[in-house]
C-alpha atoms as a PDB file:
ATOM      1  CA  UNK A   1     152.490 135.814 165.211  1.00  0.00           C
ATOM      2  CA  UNK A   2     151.479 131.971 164.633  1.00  0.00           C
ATOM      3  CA  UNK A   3     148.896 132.149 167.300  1.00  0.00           C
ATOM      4  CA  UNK A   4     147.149 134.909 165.814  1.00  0.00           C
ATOM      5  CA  UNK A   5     147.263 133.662 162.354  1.00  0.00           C
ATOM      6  CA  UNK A   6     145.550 130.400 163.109  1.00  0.00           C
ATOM      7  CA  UNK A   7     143.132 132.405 165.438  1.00  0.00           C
ATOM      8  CA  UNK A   8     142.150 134.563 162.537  1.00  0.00           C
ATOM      9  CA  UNK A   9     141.990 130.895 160.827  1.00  0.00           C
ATOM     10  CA  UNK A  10     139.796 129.687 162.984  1.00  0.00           C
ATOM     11  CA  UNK A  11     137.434 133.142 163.302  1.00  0.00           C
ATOM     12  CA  UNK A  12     137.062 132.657 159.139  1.00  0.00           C
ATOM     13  CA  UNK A  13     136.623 129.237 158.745  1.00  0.00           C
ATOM     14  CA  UNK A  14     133.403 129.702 161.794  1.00  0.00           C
ATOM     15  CA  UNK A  15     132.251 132.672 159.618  1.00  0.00           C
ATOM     16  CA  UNK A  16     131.838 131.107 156.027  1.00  0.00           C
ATOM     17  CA  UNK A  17     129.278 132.470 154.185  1.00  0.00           C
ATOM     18  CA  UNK A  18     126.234 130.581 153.370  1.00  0.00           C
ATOM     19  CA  UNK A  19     126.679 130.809 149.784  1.00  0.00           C
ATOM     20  CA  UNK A  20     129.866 128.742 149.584  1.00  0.00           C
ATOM     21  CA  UNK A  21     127.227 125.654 150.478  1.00  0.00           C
ATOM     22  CA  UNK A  22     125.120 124.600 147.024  1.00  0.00           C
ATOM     23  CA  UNK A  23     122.331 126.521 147.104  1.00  0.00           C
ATOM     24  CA  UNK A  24     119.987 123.661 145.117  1.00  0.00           C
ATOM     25  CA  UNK A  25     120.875 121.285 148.328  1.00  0.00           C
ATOM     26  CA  UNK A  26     119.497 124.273 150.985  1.00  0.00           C
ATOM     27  CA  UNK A  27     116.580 124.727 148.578  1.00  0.00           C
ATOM     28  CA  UNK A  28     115.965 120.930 148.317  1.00  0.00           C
ATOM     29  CA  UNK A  29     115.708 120.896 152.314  1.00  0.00           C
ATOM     30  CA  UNK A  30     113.632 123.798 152.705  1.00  0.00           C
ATOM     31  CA  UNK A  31     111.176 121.913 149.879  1.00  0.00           C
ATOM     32  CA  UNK A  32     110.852 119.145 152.026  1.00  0.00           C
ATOM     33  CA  UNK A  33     110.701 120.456 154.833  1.00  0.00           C
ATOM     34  CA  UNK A  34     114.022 119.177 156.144  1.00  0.00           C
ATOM     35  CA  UNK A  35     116.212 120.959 158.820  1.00  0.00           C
ATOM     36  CA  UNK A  36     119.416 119.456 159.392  1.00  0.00           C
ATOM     37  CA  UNK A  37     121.121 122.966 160.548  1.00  0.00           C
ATOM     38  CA  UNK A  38     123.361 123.275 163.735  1.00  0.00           C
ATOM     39  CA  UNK A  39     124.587 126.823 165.110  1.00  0.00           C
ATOM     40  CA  UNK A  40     128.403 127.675 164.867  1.00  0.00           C
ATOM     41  CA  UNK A  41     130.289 130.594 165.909  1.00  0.00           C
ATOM     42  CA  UNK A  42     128.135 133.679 165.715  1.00  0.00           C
ATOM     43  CA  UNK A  43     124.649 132.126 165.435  1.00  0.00           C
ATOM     44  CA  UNK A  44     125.189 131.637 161.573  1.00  0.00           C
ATOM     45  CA  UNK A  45     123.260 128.189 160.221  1.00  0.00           C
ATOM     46  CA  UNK A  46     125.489 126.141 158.649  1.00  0.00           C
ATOM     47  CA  UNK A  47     124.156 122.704 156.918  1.00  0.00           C
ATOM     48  CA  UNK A  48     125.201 119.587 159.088  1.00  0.00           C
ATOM     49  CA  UNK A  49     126.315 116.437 157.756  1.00  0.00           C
ATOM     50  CA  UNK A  50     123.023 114.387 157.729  1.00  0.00           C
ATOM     51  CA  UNK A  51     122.592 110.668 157.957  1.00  0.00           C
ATOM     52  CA  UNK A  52     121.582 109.469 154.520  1.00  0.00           C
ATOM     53  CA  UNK A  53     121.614 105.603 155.435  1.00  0.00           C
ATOM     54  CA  UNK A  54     118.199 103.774 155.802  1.00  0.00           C
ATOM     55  CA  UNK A  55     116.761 103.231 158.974  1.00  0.00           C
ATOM     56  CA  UNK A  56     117.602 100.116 160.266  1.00  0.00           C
ATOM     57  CA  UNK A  57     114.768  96.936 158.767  1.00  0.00           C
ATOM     58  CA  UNK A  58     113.589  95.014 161.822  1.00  0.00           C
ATOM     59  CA  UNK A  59     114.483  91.370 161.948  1.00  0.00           C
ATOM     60  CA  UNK A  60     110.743  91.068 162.678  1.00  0.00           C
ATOM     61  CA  UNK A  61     107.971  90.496 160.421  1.00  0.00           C
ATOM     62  CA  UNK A  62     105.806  90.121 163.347  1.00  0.00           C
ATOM     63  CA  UNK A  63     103.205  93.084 163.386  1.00  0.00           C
ATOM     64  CA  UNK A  64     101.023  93.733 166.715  1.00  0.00           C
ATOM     65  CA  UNK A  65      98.439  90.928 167.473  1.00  0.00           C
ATOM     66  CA  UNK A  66      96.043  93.059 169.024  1.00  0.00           C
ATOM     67  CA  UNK A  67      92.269  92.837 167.478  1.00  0.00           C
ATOM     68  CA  UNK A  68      91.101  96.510 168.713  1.00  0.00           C
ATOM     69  CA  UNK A  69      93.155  98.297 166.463  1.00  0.00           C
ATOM     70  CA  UNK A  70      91.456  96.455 163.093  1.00  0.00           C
ATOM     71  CA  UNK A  71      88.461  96.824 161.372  1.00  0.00           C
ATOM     72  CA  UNK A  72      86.693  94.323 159.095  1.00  0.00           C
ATOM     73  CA  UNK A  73      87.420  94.155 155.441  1.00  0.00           C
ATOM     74  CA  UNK A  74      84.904  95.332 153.025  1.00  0.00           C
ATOM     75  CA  UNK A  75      86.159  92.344 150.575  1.00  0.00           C
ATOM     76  CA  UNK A  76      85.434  89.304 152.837  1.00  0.00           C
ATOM     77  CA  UNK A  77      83.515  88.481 156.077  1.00  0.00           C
ATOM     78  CA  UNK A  78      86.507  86.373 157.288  1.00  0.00           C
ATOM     79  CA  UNK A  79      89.122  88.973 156.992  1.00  0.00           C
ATOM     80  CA  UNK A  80      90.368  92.136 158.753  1.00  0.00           C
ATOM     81  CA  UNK A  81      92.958  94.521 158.026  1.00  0.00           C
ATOM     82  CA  UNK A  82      94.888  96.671 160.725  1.00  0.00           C
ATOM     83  CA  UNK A  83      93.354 100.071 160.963  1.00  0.00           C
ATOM     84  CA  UNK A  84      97.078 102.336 161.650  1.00  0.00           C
ATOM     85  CA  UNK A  85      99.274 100.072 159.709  1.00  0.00           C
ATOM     86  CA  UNK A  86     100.738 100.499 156.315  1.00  0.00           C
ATOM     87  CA  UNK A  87     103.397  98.240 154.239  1.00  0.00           C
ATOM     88  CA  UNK A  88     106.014 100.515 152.528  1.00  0.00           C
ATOM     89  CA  UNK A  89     108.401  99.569 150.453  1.00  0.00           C
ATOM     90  CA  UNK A  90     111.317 101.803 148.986  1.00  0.00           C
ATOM     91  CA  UNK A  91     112.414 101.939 145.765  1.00  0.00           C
ATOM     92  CA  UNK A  92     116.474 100.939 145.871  1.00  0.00           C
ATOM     93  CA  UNK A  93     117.604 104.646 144.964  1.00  0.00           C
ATOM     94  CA  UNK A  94     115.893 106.213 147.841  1.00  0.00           C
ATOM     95  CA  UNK A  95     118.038 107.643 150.396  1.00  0.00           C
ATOM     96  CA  UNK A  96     117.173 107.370 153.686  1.00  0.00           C
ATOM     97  CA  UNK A  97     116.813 111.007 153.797  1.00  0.00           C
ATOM     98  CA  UNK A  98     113.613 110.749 151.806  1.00  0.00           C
ATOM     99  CA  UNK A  99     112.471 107.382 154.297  1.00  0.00           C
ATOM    100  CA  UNK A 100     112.911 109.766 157.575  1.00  0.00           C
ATOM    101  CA  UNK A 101     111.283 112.815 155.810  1.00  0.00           C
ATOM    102  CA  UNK A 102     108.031 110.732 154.838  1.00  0.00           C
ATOM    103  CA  UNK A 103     108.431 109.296 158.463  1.00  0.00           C
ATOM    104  CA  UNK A 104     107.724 113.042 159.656  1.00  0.00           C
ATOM    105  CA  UNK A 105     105.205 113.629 157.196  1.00  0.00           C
ATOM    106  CA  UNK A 106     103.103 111.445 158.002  1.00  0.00           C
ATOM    107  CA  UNK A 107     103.952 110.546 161.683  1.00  0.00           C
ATOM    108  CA  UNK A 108     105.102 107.096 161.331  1.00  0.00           C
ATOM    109  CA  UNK A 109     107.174 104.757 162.976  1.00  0.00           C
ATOM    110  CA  UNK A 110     108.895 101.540 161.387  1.00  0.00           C
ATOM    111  CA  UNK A 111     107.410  98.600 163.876  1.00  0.00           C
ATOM    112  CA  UNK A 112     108.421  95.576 161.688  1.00  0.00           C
ATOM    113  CA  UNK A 113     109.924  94.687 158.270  1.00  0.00           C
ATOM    114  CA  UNK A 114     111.561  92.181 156.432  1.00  0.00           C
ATOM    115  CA  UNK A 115     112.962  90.564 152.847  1.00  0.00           C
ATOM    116  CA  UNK A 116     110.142  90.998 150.251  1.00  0.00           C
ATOM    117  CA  UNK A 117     110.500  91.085 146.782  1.00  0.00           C
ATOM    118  CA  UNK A 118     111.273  92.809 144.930  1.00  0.00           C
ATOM    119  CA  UNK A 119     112.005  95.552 147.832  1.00  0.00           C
ATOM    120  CA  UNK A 120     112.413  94.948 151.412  1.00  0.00           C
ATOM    121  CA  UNK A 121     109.043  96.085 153.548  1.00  0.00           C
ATOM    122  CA  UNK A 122     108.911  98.380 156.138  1.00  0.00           C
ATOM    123  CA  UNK A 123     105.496  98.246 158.539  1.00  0.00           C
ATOM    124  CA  UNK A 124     104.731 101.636 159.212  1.00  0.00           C
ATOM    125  CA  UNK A 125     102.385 102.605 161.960  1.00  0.00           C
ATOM    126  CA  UNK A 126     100.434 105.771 161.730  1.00  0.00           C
ATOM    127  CA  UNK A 127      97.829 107.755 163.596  1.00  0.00           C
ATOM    128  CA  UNK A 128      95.110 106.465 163.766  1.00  0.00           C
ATOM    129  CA  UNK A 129      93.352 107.468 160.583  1.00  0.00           C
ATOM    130  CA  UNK A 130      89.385 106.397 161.456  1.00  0.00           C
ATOM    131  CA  UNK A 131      87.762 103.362 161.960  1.00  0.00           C
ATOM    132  CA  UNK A 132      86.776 102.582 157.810  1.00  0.00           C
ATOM    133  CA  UNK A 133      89.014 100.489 155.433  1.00  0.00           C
ATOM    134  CA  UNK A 134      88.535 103.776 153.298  1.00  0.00           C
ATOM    135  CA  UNK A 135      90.230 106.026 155.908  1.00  0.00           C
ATOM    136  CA  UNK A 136      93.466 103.705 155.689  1.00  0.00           C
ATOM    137  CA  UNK A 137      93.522 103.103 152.027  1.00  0.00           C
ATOM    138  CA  UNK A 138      94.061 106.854 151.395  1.00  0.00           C
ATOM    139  CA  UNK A 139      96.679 107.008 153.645  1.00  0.00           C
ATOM    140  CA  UNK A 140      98.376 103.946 152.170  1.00  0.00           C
ATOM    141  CA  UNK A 141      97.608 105.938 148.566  1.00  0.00           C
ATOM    142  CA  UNK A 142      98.773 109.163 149.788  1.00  0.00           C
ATOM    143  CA  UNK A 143     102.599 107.446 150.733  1.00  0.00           C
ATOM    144  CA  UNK A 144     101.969 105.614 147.636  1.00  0.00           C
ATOM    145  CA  UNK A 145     102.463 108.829 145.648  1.00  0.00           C
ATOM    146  CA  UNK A 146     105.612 110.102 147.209  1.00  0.00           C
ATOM    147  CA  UNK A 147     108.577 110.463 145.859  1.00  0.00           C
ATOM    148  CA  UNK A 148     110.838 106.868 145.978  1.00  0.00           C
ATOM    149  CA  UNK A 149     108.173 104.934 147.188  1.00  0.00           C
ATOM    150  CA  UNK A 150     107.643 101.626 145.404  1.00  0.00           C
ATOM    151  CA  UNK A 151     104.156 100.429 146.408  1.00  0.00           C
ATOM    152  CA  UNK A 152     102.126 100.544 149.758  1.00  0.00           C
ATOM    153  CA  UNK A 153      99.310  97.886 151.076  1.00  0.00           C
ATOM    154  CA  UNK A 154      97.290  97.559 153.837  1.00  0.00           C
ATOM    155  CA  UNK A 155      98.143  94.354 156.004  1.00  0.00           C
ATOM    156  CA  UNK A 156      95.925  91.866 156.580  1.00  0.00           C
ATOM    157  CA  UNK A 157      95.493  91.138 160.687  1.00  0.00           C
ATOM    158  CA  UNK A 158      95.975  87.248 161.266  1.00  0.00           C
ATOM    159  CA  UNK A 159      95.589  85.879 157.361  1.00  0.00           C
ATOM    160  CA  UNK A 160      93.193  83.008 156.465  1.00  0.00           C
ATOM    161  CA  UNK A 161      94.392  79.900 156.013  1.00  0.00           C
ATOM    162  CA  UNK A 162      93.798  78.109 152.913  1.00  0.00           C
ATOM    163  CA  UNK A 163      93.817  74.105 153.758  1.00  0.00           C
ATOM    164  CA  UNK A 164      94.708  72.547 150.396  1.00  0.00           C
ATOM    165  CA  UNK A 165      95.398  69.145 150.836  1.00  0.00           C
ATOM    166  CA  UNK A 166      92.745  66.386 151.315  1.00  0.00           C
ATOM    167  CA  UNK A 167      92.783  63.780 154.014  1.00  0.00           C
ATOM    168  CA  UNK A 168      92.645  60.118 152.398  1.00  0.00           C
ATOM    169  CA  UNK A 169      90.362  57.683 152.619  1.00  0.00           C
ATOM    170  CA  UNK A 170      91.561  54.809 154.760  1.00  0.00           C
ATOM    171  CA  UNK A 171      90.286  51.239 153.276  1.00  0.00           C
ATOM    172  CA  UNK A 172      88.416  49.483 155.394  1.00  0.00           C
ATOM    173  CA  UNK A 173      90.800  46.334 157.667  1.00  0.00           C
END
């Protein structure tokens, strides 16, 4: 009799109906395109428990020192921004549900980040969006606008250096 009580335990508990799970969380997902569902039992979905941590921030500021994938700025002749790289940072309420699911949006992968303030950055690298400043600006605008985003910026590739200090005139012996 105990062995078919907790088998008839176990056949319910595999068999819960959807509804029992809140129905603004499925809707939520389906909104964002999110699909954290695994198969139990029958072939029923049944919401997972998803990670909500952020991804991990690099230890690395360093971004990818390779010239062919900038293009030349359109504010100064001596600079150049990377053409598939955008600085993200996250406002601190956003889960990193919301990070992963603009990750998939937009195809991006974190290749560096560090301590900024007043958030920490993330370096995201895209596809390739064209060869124009333009092209990557909208991109960088577009992320802008989602949801828990902070602020987004295009890097600068190699920054200028700004000598401020002036040698002194040596006396003659």
């Amino acid at each position: 009799m105990f062995q078919v009580v907790t088998l008839w335990l176990a056949a319910t508990a595999a068999t819960v109906p959807m509804m029992l799970f809140s129905a603004d969380s499925a809707f939520a997902d389906a909104a964002l395109g999110v699909d954290d569902t695994v198969l139990i039992g029958a072939g029923e979905p049944y919401l997972a428990q998803a990670d909500t941590s952020r991804p991990r921030l690099p230890k690395s500021r360093a971004l990818p020192d390779d010239s062919t994938r900038t293009l030349p700025s359109p504010f100064r002749a001596d600079e150049r921004y990377y053409r598939d790289i955008v600085g993200v940072m996250f406002d601190d309420t956003t889960s990193g549900r919301t990070i992963r699911v603009i990750l998939r949006k937009y195809q991006a992968s974190i290749v560096a980040g560090g301590a900024a303030f007043p958030h920490p950055v993330y370096y995201l690298q895209l596809p390739d969006p064209g060869g124009t400043y333009a092209a990557i600006d909208s991109v960088a605008r577009a992320i802008d606008n989602e949801v828990g985003v902070f602020s987004t910026y295009v890097p600068l590739w190699r920054s200028r250096v700004e000598i401020r200090a002036r040698a002194r005139k040596s006396s003659p012996p």
